[in-house]
Every structure is written in structure tokens, then in C-alpha cells.
PDB file of N, CA and C in Angstrom:
ATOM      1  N   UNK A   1     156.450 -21.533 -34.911  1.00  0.00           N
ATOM      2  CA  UNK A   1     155.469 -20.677 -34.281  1.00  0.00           C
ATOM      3  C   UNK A   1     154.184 -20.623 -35.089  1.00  0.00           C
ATOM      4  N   UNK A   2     154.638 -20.416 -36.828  1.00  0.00           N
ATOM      5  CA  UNK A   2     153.217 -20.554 -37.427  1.00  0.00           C
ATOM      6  C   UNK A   2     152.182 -21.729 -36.994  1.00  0.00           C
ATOM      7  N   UNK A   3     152.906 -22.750 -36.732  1.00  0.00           N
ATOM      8  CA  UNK A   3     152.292 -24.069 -36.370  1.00  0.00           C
ATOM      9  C   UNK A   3     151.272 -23.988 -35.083  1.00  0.00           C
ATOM     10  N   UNK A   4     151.889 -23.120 -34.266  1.00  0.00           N
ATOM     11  CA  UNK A   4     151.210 -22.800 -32.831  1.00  0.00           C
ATOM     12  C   UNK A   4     150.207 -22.195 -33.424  1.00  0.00           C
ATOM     13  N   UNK A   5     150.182 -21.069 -34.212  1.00  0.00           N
ATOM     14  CA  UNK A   5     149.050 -20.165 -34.006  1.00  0.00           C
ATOM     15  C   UNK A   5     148.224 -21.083 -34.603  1.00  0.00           C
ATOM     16  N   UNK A   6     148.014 -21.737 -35.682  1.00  0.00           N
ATOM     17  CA  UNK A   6     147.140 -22.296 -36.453  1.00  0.00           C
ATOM     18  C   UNK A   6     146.378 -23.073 -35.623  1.00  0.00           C
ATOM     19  N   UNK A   7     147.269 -23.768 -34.289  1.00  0.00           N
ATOM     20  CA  UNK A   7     145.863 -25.059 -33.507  1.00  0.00           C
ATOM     21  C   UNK A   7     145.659 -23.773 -32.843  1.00  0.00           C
ATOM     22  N   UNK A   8     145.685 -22.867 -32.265  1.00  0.00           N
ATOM     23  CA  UNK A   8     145.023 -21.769 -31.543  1.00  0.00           C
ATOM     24  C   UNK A   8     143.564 -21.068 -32.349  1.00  0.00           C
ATOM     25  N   UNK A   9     142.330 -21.341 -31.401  1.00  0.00           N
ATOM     26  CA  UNK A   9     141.234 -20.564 -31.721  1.00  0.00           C
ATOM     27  C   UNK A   9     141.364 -18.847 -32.283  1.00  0.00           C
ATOM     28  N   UNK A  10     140.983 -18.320 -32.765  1.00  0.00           N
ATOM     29  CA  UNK A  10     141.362 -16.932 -32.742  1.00  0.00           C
ATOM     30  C   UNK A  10     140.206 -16.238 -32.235  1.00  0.00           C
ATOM     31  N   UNK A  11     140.620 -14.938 -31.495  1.00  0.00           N
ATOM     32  CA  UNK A  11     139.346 -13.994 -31.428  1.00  0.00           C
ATOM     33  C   UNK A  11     138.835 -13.162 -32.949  1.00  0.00           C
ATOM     34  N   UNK A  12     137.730 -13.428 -33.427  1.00  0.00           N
ATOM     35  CA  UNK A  12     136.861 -12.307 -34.095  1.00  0.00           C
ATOM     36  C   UNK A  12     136.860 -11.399 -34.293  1.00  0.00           C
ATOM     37  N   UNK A  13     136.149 -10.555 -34.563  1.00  0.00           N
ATOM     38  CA  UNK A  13     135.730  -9.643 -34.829  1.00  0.00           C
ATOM     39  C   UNK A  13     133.833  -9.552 -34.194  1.00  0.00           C
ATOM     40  N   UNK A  14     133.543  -9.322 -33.237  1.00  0.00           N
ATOM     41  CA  UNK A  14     131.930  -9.882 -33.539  1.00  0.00           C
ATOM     42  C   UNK A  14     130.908  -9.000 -33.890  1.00  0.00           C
ATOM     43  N   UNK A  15     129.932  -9.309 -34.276  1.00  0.00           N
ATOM     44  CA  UNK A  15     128.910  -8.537 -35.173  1.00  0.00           C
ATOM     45  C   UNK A  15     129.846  -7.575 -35.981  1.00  0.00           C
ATOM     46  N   UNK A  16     130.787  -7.556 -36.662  1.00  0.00           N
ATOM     47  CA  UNK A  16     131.469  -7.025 -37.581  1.00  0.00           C
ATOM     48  C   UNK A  16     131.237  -5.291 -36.938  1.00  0.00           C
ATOM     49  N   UNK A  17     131.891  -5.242 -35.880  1.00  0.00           N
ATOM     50  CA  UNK A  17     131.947  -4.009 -35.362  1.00  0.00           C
ATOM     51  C   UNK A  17     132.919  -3.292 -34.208  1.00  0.00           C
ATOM     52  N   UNK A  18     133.265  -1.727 -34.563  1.00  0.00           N
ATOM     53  CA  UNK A  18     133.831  -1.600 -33.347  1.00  0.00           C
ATOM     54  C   UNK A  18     133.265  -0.407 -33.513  1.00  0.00           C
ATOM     55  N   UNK A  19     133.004  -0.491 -31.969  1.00  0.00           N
ATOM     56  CA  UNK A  19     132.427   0.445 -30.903  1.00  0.00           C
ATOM     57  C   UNK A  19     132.773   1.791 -30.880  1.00  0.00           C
ATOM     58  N   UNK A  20     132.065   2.849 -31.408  1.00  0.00           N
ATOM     59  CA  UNK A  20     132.838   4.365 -30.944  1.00  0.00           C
ATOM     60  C   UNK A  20     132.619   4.730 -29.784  1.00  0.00           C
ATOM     61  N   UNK A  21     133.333   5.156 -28.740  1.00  0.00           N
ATOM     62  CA  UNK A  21     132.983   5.750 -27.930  1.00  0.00           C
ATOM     63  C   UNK A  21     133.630   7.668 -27.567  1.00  0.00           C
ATOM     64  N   UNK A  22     133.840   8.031 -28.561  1.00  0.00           N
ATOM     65  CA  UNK A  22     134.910   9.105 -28.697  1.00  0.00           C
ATOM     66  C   UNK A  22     133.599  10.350 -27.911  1.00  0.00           C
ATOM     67  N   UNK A  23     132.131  10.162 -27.780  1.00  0.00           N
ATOM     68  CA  UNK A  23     131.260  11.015 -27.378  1.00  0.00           C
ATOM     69  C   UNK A  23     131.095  10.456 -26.128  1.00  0.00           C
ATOM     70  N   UNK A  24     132.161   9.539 -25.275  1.00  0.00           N
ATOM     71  CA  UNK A  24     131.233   8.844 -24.316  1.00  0.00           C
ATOM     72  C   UNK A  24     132.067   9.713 -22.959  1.00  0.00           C
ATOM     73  N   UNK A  25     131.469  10.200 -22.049  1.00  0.00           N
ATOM     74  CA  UNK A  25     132.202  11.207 -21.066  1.00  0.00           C
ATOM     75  C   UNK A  25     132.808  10.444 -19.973  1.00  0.00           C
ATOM     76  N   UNK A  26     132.065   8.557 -19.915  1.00  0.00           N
ATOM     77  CA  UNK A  26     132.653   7.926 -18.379  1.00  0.00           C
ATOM     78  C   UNK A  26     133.512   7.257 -19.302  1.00  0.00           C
ATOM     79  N   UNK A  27     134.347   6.771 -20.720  1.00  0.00           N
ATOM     80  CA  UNK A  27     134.514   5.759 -21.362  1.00  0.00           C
ATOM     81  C   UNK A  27     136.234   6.514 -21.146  1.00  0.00           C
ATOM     82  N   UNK A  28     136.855   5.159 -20.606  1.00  0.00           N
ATOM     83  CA  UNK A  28     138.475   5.394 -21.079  1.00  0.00           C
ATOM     84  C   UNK A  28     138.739   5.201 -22.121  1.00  0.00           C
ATOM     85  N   UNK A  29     137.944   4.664 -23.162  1.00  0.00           N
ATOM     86  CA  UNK A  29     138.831   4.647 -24.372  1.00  0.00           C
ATOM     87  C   UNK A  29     138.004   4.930 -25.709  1.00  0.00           C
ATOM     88  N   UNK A  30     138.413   5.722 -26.951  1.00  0.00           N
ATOM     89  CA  UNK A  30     137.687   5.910 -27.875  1.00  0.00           C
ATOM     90  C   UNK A  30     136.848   4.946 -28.774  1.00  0.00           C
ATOM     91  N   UNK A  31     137.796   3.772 -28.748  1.00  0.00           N
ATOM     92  CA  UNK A  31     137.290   2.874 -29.528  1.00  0.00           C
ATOM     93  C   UNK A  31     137.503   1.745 -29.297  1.00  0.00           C
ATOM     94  N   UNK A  32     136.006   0.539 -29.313  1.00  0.00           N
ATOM     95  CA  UNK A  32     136.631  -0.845 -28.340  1.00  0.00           C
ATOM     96  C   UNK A  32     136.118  -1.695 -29.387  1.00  0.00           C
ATOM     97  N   UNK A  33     136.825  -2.879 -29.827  1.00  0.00           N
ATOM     98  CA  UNK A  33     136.653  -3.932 -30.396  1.00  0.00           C
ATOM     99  C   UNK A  33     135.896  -4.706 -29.525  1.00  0.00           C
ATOM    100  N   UNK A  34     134.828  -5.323 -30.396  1.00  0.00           N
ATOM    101  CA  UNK A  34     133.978  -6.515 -29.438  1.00  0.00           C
ATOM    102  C   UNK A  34     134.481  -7.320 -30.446  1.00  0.00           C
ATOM    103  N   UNK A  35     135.432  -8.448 -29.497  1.00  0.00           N
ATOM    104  CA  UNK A  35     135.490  -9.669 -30.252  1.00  0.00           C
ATOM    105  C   UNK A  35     134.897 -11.437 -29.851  1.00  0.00           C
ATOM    106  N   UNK A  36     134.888 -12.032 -30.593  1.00  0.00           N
ATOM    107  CA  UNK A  36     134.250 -13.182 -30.257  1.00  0.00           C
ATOM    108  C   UNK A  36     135.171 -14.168 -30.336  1.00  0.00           C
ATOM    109  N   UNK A  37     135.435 -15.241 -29.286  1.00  0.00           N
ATOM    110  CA  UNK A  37     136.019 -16.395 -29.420  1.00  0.00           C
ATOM    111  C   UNK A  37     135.353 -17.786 -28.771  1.00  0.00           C
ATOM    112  N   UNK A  38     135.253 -18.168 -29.478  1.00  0.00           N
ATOM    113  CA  UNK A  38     134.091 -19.144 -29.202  1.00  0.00           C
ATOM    114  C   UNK A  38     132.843 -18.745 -28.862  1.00  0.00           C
ATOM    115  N   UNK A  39     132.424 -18.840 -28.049  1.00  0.00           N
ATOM    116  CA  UNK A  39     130.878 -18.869 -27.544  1.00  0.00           C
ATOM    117  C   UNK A  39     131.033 -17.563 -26.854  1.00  0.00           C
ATOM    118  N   UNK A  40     132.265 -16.922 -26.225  1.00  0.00           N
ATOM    119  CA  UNK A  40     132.744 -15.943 -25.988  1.00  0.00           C
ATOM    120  C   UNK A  40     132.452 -14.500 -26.179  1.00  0.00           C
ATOM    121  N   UNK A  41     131.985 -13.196 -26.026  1.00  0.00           N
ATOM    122  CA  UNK A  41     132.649 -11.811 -26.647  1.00  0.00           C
ATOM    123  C   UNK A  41     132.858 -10.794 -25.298  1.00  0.00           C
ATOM    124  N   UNK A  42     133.706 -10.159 -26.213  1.00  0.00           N
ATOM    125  CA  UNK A  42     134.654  -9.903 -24.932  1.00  0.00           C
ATOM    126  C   UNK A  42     135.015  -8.461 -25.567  1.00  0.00           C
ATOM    127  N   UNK A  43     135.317  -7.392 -25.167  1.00  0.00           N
ATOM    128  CA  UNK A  43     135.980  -6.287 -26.111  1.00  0.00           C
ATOM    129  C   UNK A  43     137.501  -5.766 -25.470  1.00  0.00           C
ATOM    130  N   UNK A  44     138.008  -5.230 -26.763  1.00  0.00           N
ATOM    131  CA  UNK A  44     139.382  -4.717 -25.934  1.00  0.00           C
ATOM    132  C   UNK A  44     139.628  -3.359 -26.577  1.00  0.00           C
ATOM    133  N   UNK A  45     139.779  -2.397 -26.367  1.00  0.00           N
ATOM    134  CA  UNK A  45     140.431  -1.200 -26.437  1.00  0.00           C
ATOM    135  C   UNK A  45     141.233  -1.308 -27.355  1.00  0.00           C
ATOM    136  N   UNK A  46     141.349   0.046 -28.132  1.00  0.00           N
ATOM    137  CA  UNK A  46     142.293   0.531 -28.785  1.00  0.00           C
ATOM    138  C   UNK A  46     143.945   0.583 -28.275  1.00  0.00           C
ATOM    139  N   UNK A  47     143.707   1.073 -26.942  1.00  0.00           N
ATOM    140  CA  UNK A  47     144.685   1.328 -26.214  1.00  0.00           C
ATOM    141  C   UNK A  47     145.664   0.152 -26.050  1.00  0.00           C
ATOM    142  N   UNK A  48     144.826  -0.610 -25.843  1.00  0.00           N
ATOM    143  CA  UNK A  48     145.419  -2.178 -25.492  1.00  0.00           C
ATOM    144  C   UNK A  48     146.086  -3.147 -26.502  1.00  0.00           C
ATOM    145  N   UNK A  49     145.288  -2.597 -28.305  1.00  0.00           N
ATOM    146  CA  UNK A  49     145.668  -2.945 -29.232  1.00  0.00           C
ATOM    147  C   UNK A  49     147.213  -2.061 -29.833  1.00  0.00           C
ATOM    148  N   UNK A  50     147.156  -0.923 -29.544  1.00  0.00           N
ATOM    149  CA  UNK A  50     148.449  -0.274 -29.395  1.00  0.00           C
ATOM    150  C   UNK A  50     149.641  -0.613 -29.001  1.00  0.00           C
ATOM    151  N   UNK A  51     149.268  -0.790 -27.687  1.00  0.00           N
ATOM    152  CA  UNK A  51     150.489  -1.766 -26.803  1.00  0.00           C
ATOM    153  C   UNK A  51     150.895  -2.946 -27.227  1.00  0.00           C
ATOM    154  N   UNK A  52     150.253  -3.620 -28.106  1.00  0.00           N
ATOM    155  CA  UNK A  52     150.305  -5.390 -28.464  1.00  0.00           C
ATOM    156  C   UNK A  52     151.525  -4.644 -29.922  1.00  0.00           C
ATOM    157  N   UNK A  53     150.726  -3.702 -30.266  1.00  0.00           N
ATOM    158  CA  UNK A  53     151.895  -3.741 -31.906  1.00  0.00           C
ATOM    159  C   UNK A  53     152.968  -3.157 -30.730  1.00  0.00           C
ATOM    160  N   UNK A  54     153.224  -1.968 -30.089  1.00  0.00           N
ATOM    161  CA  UNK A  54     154.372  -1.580 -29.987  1.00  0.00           C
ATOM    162  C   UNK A  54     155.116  -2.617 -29.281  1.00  0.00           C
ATOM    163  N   UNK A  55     154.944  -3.627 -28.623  1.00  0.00           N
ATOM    164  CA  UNK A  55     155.329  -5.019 -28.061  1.00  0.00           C
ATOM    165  C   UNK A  55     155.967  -5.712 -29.142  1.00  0.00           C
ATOM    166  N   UNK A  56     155.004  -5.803 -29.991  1.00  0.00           N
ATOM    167  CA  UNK A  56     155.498  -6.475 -31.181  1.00  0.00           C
ATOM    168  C   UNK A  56     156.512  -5.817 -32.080  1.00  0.00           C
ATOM    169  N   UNK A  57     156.787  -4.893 -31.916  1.00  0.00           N
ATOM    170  CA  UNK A  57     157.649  -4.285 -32.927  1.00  0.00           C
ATOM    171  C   UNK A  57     159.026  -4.343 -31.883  1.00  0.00           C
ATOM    172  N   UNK A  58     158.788  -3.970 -30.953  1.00  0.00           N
ATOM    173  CA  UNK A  58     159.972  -4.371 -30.248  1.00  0.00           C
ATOM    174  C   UNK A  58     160.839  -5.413 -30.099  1.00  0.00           C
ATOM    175  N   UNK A  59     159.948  -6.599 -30.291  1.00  0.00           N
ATOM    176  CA  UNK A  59     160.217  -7.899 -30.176  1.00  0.00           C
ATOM    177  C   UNK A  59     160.254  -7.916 -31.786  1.00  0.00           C
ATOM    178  N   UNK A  60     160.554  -7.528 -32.636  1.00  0.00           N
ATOM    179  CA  UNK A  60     160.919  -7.684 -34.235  1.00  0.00           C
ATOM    180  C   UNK A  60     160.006  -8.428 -34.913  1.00  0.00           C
ATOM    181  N   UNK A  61     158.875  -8.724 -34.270  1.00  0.00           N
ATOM    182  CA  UNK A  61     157.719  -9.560 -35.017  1.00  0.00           C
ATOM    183  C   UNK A  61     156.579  -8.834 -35.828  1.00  0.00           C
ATOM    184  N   UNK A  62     157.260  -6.974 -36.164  1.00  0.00           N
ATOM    185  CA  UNK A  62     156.572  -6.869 -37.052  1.00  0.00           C
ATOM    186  C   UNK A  62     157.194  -5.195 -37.681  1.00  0.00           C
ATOM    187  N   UNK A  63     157.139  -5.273 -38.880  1.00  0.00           N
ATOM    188  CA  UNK A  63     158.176  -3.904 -39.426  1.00  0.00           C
ATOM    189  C   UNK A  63     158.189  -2.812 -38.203  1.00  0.00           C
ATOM    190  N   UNK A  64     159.439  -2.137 -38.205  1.00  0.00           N
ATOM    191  CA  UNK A  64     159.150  -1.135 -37.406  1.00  0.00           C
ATOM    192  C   UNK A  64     158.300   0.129 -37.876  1.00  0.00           C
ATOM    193  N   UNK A  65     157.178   1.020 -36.942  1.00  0.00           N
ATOM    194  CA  UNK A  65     156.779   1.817 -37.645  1.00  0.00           C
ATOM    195  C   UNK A  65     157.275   3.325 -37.630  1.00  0.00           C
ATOM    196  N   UNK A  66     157.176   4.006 -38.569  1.00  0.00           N
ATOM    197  CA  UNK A  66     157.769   5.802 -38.159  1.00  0.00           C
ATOM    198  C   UNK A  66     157.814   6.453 -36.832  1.00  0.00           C
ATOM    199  N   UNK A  67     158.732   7.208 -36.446  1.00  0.00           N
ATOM    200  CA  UNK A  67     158.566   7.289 -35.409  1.00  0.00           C
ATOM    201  C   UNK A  67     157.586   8.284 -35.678  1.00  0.00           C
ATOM    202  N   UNK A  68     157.632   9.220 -36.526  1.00  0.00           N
ATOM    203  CA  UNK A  68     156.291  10.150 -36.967  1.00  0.00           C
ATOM    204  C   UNK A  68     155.115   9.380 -36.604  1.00  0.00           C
ATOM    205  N   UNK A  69     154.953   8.445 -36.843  1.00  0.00           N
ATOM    206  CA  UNK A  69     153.713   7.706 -36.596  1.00  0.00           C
ATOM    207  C   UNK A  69     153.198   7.322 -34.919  1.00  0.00           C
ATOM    208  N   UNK A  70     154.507   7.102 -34.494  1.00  0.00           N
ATOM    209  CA  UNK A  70     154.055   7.002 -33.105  1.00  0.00           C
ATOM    210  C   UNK A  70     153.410   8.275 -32.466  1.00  0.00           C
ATOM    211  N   UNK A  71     154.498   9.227 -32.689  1.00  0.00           N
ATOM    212  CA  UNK A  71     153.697  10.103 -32.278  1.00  0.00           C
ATOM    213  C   UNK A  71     152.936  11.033 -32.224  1.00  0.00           C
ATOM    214  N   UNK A  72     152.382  10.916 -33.604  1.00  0.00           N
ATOM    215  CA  UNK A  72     150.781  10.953 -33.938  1.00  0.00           C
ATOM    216  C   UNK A  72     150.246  10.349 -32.990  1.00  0.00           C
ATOM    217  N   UNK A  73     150.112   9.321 -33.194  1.00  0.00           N
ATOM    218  CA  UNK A  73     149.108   8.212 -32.315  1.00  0.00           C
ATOM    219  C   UNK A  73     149.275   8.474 -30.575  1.00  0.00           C
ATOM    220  N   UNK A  74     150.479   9.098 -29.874  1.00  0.00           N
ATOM    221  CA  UNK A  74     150.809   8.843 -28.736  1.00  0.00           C
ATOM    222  C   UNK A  74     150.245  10.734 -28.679  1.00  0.00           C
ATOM    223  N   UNK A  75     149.859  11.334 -29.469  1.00  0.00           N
ATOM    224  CA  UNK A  75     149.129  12.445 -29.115  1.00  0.00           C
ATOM    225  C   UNK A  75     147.616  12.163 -29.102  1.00  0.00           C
ATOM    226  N   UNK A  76     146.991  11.646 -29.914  1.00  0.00           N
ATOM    227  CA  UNK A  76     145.713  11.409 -30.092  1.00  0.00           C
ATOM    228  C   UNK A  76     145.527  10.664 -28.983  1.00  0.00           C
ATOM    229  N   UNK A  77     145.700   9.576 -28.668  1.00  0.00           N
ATOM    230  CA  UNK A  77     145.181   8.321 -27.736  1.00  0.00           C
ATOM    231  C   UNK A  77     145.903   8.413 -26.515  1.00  0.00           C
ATOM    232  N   UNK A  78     146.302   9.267 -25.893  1.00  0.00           N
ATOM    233  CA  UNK A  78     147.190   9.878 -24.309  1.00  0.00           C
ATOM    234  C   UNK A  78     146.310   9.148 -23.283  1.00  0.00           C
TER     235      UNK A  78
END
């Protein structure tokens, strides 16, 4: 699998930034990554980045985290 990811492009980070939107009143989400892949930028949510670890932890591809921790996070970001 390491082998896969390595010929795979990755998305960025672009202009070394993420987006607050925690003051924004139409915005679903507090905070959005603008990332760049190739010629590309594109942003994704916090929310969305959430779901990818708890995916991943499910699928054992990455320590499990506290459950204290989840739900911290599953109060803040509802």
C-alpha cells in the first residue's frame, strides 16, 4: 500500500492556510482547508476530515483515539 500512495499526487495544503469560518452565519463548517493538487484547489471541511480519521480508525489504519476525545470533538463540531 505504501507503494500506492507514493505514485499518488497528494493534496496540499495551499497558501499555507486554513480558513476560519467559526464567525461566518451562512458557513456549515468552522474550519475549511484549501488544498492544492496540482493545478487544482479545492477545500474540505473539518467535518469531512473527521470522518476520514474516524473511518480510519475503524478500519485499524490508525491508533485508536479516547473515547473522551471523541466526544469532545462530537460536542464541539455537531
Amino acid at each position: 500500500m505504501a507503494e500506492d500512495i507514493d505514485k499518488v499526487e497528494r493534496a496540499r495544503l495551499a497558501r499555507k492556510a486554513i480558513i476560519d469560518h467559526m464567525d461566518c452565519d451562512d458557513c456549515t463548517e468552522d474550519y475549511v482547508f484549501l488544498l492544492r493538487q496540482g493545478g487544482r484547489e479545492f477545500g474540505m471541511g473539518l467535518t469531512t476530515v473527521l470522518s476520514m480519521l474516524a473511518f480510519a480508525e475503524h478500519e485499524g489504519e490508525v491508533p485508536p483515539l479516547s473515547t473522551e476525545w471523541w466526544i469532545k470533538v462530537s460536542r464541539r463540531y455537531q
